[in-house]
C-alpha atoms as a PDB file:
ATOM      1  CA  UNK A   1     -11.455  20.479  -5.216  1.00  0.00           C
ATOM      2  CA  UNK A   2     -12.228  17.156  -3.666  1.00  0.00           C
ATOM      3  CA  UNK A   3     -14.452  15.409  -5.908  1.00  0.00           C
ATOM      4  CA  UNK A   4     -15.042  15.357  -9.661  1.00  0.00           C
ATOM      5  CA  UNK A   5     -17.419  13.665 -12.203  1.00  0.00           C
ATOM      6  CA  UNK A   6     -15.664  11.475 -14.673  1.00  0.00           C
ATOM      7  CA  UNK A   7     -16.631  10.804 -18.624  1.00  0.00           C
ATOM      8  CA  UNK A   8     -18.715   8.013 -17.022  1.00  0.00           C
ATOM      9  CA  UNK A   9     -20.582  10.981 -15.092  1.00  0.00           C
ATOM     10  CA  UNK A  10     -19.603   8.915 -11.978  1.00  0.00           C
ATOM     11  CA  UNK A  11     -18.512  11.338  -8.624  1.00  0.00           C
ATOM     12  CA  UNK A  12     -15.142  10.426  -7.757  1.00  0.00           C
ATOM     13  CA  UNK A  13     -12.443  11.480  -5.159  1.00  0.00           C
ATOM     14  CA  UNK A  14     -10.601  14.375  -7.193  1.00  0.00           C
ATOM     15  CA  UNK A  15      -7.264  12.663  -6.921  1.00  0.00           C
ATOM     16  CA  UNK A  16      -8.598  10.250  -9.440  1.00  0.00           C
ATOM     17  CA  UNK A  17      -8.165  12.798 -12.265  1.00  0.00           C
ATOM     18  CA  UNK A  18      -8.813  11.573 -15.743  1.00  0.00           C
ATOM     19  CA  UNK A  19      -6.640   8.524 -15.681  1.00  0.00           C
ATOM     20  CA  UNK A  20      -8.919   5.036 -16.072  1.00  0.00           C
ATOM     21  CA  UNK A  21      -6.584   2.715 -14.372  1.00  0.00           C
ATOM     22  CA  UNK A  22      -6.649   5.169 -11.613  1.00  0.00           C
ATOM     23  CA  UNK A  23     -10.402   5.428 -11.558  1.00  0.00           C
ATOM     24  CA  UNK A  24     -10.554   1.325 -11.438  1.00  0.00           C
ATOM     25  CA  UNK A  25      -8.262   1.034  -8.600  1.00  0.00           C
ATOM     26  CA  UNK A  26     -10.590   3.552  -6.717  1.00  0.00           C
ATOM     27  CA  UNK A  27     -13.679   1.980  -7.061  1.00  0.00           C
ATOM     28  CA  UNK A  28     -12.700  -1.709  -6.669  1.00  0.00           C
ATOM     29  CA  UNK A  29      -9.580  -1.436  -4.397  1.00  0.00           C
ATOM     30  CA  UNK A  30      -8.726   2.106  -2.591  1.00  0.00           C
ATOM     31  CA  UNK A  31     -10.433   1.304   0.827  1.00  0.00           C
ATOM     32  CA  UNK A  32     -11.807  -1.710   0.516  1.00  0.00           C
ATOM     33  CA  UNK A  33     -11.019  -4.165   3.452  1.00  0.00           C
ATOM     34  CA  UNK A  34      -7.631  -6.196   2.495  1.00  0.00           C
ATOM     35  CA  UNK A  35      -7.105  -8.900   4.535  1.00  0.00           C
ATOM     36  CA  UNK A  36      -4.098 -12.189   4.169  1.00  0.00           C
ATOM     37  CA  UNK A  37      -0.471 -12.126   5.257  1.00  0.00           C
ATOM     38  CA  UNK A  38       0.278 -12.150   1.427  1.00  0.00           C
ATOM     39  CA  UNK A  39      -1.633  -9.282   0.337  1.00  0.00           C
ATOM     40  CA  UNK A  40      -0.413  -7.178   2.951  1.00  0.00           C
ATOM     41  CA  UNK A  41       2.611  -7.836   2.503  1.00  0.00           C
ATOM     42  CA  UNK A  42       2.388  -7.248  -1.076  1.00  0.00           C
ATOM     43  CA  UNK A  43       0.454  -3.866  -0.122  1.00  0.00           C
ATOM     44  CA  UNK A  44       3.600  -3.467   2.253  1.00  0.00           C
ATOM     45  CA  UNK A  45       6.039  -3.659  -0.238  1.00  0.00           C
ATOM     46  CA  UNK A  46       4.483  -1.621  -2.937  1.00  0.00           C
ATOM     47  CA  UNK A  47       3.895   1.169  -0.711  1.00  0.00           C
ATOM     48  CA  UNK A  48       7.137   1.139   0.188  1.00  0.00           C
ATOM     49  CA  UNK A  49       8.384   1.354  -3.332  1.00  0.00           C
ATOM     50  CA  UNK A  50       6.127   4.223  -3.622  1.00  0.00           C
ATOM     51  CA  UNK A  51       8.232   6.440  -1.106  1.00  0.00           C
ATOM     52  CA  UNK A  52       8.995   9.614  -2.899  1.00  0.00           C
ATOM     53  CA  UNK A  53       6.896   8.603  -5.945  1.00  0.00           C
ATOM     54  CA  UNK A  54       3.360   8.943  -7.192  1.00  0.00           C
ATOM     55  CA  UNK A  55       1.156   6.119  -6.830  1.00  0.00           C
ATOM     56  CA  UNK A  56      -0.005   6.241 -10.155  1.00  0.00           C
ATOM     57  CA  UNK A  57       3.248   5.332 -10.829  1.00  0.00           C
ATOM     58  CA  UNK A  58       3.606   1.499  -9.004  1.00  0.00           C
ATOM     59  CA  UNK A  59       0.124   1.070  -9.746  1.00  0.00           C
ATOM     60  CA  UNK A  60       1.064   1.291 -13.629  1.00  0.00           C
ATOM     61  CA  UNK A  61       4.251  -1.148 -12.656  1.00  0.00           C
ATOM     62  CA  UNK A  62       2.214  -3.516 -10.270  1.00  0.00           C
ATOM     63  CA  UNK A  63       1.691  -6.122 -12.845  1.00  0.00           C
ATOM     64  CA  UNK A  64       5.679  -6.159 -13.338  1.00  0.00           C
ATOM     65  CA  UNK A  65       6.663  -5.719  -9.799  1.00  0.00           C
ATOM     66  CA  UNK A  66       4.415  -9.107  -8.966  1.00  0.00           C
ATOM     67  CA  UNK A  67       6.143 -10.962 -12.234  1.00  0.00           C
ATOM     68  CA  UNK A  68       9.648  -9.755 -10.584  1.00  0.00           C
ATOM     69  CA  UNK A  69       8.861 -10.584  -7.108  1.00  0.00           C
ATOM     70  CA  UNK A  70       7.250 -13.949  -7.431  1.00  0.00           C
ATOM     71  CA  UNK A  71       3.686 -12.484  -6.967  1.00  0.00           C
ATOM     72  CA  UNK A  72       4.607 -11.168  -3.631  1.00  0.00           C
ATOM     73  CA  UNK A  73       5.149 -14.352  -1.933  1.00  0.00           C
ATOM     74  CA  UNK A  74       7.009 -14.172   1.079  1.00  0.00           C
ATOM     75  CA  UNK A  75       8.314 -18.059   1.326  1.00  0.00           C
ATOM     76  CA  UNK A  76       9.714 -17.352  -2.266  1.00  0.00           C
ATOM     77  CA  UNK A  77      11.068 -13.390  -1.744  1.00  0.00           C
ATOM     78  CA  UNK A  78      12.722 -14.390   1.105  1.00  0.00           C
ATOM     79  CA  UNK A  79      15.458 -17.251  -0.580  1.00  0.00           C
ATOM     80  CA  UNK A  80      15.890 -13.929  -3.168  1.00  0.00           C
ATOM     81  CA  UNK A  81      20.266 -13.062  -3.027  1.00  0.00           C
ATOM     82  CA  UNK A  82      22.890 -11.175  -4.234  1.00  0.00           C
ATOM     83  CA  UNK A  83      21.805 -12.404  -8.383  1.00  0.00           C
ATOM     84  CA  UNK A  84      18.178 -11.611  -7.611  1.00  0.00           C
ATOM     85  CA  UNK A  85      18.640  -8.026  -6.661  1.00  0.00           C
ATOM     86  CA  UNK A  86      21.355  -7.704  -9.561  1.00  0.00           C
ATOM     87  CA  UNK A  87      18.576  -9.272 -11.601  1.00  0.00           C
ATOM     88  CA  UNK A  88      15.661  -6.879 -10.264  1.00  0.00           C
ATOM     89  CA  UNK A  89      18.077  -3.516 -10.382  1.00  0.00           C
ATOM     90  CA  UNK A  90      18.325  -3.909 -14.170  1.00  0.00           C
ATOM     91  CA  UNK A  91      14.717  -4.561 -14.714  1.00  0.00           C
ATOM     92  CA  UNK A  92      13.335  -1.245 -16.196  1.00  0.00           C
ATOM     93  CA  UNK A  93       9.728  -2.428 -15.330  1.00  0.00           C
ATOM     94  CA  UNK A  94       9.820  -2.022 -11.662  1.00  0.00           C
ATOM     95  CA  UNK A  95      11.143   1.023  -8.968  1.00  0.00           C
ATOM     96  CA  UNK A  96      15.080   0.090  -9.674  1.00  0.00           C
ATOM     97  CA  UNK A  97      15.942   1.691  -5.790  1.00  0.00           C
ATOM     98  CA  UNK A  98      18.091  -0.981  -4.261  1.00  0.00           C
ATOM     99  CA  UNK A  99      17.216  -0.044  -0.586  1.00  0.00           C
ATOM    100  CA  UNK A 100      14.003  -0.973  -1.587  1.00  0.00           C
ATOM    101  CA  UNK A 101      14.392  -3.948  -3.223  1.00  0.00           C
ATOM    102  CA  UNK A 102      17.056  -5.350   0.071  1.00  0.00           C
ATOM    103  CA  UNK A 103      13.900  -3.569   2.135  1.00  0.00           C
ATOM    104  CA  UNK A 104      11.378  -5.878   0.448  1.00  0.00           C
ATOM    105  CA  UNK A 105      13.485  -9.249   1.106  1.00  0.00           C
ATOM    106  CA  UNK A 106      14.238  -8.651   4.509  1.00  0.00           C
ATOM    107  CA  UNK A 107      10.715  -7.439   5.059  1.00  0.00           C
ATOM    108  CA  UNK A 108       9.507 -10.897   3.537  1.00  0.00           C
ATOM    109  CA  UNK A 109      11.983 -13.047   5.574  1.00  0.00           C
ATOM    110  CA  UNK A 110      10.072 -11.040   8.866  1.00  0.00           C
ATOM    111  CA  UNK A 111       7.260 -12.242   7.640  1.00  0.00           C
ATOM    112  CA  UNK A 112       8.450 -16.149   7.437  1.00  0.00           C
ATOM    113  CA  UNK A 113       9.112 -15.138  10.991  1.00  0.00           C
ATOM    114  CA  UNK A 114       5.136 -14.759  11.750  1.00  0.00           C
ATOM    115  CA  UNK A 115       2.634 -17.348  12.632  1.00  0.00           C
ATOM    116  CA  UNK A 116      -0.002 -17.448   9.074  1.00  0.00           C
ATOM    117  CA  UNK A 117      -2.426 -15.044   9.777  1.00  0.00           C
ATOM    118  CA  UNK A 118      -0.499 -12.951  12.151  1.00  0.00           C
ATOM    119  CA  UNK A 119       0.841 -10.019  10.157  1.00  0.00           C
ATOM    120  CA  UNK A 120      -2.941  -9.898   9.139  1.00  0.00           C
ATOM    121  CA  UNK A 121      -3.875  -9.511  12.404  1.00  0.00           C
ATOM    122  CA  UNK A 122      -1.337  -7.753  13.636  1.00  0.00           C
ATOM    123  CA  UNK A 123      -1.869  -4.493  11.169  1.00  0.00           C
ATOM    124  CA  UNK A 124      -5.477  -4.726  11.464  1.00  0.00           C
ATOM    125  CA  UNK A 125      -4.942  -4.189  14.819  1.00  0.00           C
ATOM    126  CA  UNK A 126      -4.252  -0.481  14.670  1.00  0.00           C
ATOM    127  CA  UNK A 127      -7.265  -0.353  12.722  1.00  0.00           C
ATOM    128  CA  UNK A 128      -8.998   2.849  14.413  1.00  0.00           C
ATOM    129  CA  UNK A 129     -11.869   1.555  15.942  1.00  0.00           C
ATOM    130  CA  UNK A 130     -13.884   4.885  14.614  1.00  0.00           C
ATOM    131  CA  UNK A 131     -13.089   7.036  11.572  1.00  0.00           C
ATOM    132  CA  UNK A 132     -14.798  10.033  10.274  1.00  0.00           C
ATOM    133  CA  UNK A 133     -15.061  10.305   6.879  1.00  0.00           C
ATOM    134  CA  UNK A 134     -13.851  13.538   5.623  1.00  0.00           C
ATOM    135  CA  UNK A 135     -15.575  16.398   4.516  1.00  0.00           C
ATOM    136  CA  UNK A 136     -12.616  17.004   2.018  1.00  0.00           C
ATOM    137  CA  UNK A 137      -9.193  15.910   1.442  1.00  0.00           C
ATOM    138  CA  UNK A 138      -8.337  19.396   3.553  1.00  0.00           C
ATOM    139  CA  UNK A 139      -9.712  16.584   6.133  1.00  0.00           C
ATOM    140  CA  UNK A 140      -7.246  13.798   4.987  1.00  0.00           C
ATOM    141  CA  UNK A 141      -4.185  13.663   7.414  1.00  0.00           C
ATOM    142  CA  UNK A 142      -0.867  12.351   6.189  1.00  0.00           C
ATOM    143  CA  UNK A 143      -0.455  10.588   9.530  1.00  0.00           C
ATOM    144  CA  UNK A 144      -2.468   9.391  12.461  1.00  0.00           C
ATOM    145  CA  UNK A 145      -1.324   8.153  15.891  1.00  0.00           C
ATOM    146  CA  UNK A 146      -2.427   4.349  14.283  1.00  0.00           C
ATOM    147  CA  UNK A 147       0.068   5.064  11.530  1.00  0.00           C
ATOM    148  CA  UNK A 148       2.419   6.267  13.997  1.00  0.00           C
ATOM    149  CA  UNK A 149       1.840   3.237  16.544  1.00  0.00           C
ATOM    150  CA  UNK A 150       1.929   0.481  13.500  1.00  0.00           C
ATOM    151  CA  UNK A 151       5.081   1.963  11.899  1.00  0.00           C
ATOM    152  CA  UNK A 152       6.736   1.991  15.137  1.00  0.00           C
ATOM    153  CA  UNK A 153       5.675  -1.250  15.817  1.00  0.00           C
ATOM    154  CA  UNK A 154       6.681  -2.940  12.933  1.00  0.00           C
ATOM    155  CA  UNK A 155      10.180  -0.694  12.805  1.00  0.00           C
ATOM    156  CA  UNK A 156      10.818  -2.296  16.406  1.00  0.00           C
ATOM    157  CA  UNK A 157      10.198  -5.966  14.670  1.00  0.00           C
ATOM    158  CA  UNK A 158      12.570  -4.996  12.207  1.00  0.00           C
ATOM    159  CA  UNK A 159      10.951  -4.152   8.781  1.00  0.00           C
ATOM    160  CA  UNK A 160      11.774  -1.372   7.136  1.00  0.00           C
ATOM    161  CA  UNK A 161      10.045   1.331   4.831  1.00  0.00           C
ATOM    162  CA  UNK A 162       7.352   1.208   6.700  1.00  0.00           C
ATOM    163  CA  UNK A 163       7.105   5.029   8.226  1.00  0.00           C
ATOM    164  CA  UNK A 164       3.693   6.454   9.172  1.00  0.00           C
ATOM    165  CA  UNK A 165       3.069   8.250   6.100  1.00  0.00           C
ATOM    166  CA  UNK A 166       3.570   5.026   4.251  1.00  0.00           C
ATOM    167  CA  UNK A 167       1.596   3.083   6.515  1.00  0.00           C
ATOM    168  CA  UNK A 168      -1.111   5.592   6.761  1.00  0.00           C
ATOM    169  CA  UNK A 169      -1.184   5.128   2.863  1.00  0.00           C
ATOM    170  CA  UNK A 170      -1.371   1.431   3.715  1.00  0.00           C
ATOM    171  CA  UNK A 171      -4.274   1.850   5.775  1.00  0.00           C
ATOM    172  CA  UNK A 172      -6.282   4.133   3.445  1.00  0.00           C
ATOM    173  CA  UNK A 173      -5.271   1.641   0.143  1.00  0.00           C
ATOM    174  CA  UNK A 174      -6.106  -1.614   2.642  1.00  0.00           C
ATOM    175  CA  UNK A 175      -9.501   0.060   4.052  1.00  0.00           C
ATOM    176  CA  UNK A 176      -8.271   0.005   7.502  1.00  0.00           C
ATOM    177  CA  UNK A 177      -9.676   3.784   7.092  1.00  0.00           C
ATOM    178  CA  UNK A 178     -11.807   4.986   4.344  1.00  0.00           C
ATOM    179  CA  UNK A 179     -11.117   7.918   3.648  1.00  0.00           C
ATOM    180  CA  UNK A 180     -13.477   8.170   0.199  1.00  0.00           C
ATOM    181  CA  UNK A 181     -14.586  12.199   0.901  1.00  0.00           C
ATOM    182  CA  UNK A 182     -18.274  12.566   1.378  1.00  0.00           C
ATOM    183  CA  UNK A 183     -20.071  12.735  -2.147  1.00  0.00           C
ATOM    184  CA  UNK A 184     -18.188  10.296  -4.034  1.00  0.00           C
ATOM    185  CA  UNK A 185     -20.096   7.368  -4.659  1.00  0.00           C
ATOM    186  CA  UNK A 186     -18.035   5.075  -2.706  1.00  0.00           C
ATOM    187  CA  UNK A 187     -18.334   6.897   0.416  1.00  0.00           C
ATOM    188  CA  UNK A 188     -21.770   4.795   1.113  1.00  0.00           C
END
């Protein structure tokens, strides 16, 4: 089943289920266009976390995660050390996965690296310039060759949880691809 009509009698992608903050997040985030170094790398970094894990699950923990990690500010994640990951593994209201947390720091000290603007335009440019919605989520892939291409690219530049599944994630969540199936009311 791809789609289903919520309490609100709204048609929604069927992976929304009955959960509200899930059905929120899909009508005024999932696929909409997310642009600003921040952002992404705050889309980044929670995607990452989500390795393994439900998404339900970080989006439930987002408001925590941004408390913990300075709202996802790279100039301040970056100057994080040895007492802020000590700090963040006891912290019960985030992902406590230490990879992930040394991930996110070096991943924001990368992105001190960049111009302002250019990890923006660097990940919107594997963007596919054409996209066809899908019919169903039997249509959805788990990877593309963008996904592949952007999390090889930004493996060689040295960031890291950032493989194609995640990134293709990224680019559904970031609406570098919108992948709403056809007959939900987002899919426009």
């Amino acid at each position: 089943m791809s789609l289903q009509t919520g309490a609100d009698g709204v048609v929604r992608c069927a992976w929304v289920g009955g959960d509200a903050e899930y059905a929120r997040y899909h009508d005024e985030e999932w696929g909409r266009p997310l642009h600003g170094d921040r952002a992404l790398f705050e889309k980044m970094s929670l995607e990452g976390f989500q390795a393994g894990l439900s998404w339900i699950t970080i989006l439930r923990k987002r408001p925590r995660f941004r408390e913990v990690f300075a709202g996802f500010e790279p100039e301040v994640v970056a100057r994080f050390g040895d007492t802020d990951v000590e700090r963040l593994m006891t912290d019960a209201g985030i992902i406590r996965n230490r990879a992930k947390i040394l991930a996110t720091i070096s991943n924001a000290r990368l992105v001190l690296e960049l111009e302002p603007g250019e990890l923006d335009a660097f990940m919107w440019s594997f963007a596919p310039a054409s996209h066809v919605r899908p019919a169903s989520f039997a249509d959805v892939p788990a990877t593309t060759a963008e996904s592949d291409a952007m999390s090889k690219a930004l493996r060689k530049r040295g960031f890291r949880f950032v493989g194609s599944t995640t990134m293709y994630a990224l680019m559904q969540s970031s609406g570098m691809v919108d992948d709403h199936v056809v007959g939900c009311w987002r899919a426009g």
